[in-house]
N, C-alpha and C. Protein backbone atom coordinates (compact mmCIF):
# COMPACT_ATOMS: atom_id res chain seq x y z
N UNK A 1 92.29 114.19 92.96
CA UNK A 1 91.66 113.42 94.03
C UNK A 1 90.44 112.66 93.54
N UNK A 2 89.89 113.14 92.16
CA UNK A 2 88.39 112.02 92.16
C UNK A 2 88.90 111.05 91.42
N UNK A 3 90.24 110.68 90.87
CA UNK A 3 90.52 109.36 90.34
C UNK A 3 91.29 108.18 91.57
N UNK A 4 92.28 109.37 92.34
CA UNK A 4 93.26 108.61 92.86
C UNK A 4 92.85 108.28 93.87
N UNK A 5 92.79 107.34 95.04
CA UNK A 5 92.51 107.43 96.54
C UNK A 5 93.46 108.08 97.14
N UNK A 6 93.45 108.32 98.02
CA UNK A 6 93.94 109.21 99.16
C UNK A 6 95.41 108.87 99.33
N UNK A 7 95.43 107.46 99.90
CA UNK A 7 97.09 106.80 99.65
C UNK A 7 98.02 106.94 98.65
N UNK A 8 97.23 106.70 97.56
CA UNK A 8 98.28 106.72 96.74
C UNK A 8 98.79 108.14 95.91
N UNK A 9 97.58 108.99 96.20
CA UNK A 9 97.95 110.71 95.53
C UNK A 9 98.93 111.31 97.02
N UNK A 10 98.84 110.90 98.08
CA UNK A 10 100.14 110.93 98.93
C UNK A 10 101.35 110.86 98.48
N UNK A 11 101.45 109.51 98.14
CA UNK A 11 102.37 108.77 97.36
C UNK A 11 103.22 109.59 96.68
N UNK A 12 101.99 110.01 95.54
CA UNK A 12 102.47 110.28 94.24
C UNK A 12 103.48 111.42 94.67
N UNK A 13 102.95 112.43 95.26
CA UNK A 13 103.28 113.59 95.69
C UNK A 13 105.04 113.19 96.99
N UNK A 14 104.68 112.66 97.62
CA UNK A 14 105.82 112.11 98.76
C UNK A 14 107.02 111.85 97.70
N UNK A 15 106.91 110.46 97.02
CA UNK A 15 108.23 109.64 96.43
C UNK A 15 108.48 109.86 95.31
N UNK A 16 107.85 110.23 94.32
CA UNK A 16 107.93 110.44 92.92
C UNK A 16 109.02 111.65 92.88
N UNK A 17 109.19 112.25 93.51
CA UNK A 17 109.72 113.54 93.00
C UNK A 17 111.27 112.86 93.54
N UNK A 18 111.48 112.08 94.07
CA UNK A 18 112.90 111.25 94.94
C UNK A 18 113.50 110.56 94.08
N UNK A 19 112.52 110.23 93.10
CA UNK A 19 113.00 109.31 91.81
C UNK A 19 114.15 109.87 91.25
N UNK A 20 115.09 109.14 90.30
CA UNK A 20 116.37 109.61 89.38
C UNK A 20 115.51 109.62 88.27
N UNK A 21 114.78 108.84 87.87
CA UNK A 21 114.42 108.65 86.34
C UNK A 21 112.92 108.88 87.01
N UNK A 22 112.08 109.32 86.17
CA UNK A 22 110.54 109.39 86.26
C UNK A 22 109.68 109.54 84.34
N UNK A 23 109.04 108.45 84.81
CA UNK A 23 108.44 108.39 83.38
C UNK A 23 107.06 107.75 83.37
N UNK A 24 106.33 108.45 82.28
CA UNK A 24 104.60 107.25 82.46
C UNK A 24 104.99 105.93 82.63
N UNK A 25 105.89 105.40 82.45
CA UNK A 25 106.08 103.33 82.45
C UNK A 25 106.37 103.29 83.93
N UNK A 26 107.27 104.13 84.80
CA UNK A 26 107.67 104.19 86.05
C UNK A 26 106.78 104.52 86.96
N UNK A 27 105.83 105.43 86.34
CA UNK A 27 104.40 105.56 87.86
C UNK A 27 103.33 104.45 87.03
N UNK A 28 103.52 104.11 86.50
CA UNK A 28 102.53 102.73 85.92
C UNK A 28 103.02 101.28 86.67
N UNK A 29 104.39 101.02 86.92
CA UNK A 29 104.82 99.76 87.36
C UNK A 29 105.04 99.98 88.57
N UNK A 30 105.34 101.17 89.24
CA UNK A 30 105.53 101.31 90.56
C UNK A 30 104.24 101.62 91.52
N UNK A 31 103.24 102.73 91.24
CA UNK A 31 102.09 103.07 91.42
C UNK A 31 100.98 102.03 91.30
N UNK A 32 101.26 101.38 90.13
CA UNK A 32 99.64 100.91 90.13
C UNK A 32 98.99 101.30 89.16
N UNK A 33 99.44 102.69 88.45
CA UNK A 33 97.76 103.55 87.44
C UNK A 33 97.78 103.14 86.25
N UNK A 34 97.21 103.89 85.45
CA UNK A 34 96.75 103.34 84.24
C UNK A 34 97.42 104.43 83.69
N UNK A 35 98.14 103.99 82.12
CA UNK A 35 98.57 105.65 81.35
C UNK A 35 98.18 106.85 81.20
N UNK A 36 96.70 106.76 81.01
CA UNK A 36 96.30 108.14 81.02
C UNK A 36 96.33 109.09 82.10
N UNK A 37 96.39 108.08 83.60
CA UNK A 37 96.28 108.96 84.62
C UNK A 37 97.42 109.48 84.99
N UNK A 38 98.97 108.64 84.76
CA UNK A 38 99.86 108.55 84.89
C UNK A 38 100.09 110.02 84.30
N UNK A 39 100.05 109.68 82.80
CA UNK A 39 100.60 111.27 82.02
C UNK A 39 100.02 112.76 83.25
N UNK A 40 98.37 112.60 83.52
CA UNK A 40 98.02 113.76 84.16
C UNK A 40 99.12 113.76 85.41
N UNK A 41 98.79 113.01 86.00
CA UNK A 41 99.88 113.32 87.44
C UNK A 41 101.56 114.01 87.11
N UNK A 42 102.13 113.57 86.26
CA UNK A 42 103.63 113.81 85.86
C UNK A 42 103.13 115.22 85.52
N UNK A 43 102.08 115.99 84.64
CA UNK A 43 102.00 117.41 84.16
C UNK A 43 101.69 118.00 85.56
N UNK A 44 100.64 117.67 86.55
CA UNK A 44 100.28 118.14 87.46
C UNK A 44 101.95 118.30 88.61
N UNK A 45 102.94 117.10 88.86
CA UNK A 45 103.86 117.59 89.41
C UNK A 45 105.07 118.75 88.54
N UNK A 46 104.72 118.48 87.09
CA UNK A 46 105.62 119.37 86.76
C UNK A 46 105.13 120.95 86.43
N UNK A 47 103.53 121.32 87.17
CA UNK A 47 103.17 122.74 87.20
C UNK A 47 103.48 122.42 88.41
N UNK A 48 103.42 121.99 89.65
CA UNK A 48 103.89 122.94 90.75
C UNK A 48 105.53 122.46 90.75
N UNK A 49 106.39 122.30 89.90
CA UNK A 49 107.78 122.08 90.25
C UNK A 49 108.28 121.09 90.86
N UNK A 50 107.60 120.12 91.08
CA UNK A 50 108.46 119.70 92.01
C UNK A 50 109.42 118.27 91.16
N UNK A 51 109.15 118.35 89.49
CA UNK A 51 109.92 117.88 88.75
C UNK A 51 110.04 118.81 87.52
N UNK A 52 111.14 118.23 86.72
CA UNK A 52 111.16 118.64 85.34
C UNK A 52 111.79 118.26 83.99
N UNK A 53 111.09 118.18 83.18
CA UNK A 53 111.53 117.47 82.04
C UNK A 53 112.91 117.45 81.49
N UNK A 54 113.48 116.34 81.47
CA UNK A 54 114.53 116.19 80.95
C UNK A 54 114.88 116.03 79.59
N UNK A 55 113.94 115.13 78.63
CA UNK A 55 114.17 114.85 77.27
C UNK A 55 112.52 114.80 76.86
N UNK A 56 111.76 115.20 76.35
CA UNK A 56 110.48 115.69 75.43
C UNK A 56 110.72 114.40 74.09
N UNK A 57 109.91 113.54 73.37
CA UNK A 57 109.58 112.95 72.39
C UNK A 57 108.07 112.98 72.49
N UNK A 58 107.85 112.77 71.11
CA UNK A 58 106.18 112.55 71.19
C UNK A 58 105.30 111.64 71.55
N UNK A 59 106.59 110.57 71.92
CA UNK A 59 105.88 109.56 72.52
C UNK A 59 106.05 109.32 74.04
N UNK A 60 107.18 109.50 74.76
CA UNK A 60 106.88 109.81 75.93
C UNK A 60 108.19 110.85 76.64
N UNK A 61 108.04 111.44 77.53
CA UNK A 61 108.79 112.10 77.91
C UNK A 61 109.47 111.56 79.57
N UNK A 62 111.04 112.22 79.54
CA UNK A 62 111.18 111.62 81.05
C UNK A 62 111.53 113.00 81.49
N UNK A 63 111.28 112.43 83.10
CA UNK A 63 111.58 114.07 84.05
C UNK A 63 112.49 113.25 85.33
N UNK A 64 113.11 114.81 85.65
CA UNK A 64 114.33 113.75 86.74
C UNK A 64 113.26 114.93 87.95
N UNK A 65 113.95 114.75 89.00
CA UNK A 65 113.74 115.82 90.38
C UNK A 65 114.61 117.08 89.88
C-alpha cells in the first residue's frame, strides 16, 4: 500500500489472479507499474496463493492462476 494507490492494489489483487498468462511485462502493460514493483506484487500474490509459478528462468518467470 505505500507504493500502490488504493485502485490499483484492488486491481492487482481482483484481476490478476483471472489472468491465463501472468508475467512482470503483463502487470507492467496492463497495470501501469514499473518492474521493480511489478516483480514485488507477483511474489506478494504468490505467498498468499492466489497464483503460481509455472516456468522459473533467471530472467523472468511466468505464473498462471
Amino acid at each position: 500500500m505505500v507504493v500502490l494507490d488504493k485502485p490499483t492494489y484492488e486491481r492487482l489483487f481482483k484481476e490478476v489472479p483471472t489472468y491465463k498468462l501472468i508475467s512482470q511485462s503483463v502487470l507492467v502493460d496492463r497495470l501501469k507499474l514499473n518492474g521493480s514493483l511489478a516483480r514485488v506484487a507477483l511474489k506478494e500474490l504468490t505467498a498468499q496463493g492466489l497464483i503460481k509459478p509455472l516456468t522459473i528462468h533467471h530472467a523472468q518467470v511466468i505464473y498462471s492462476k
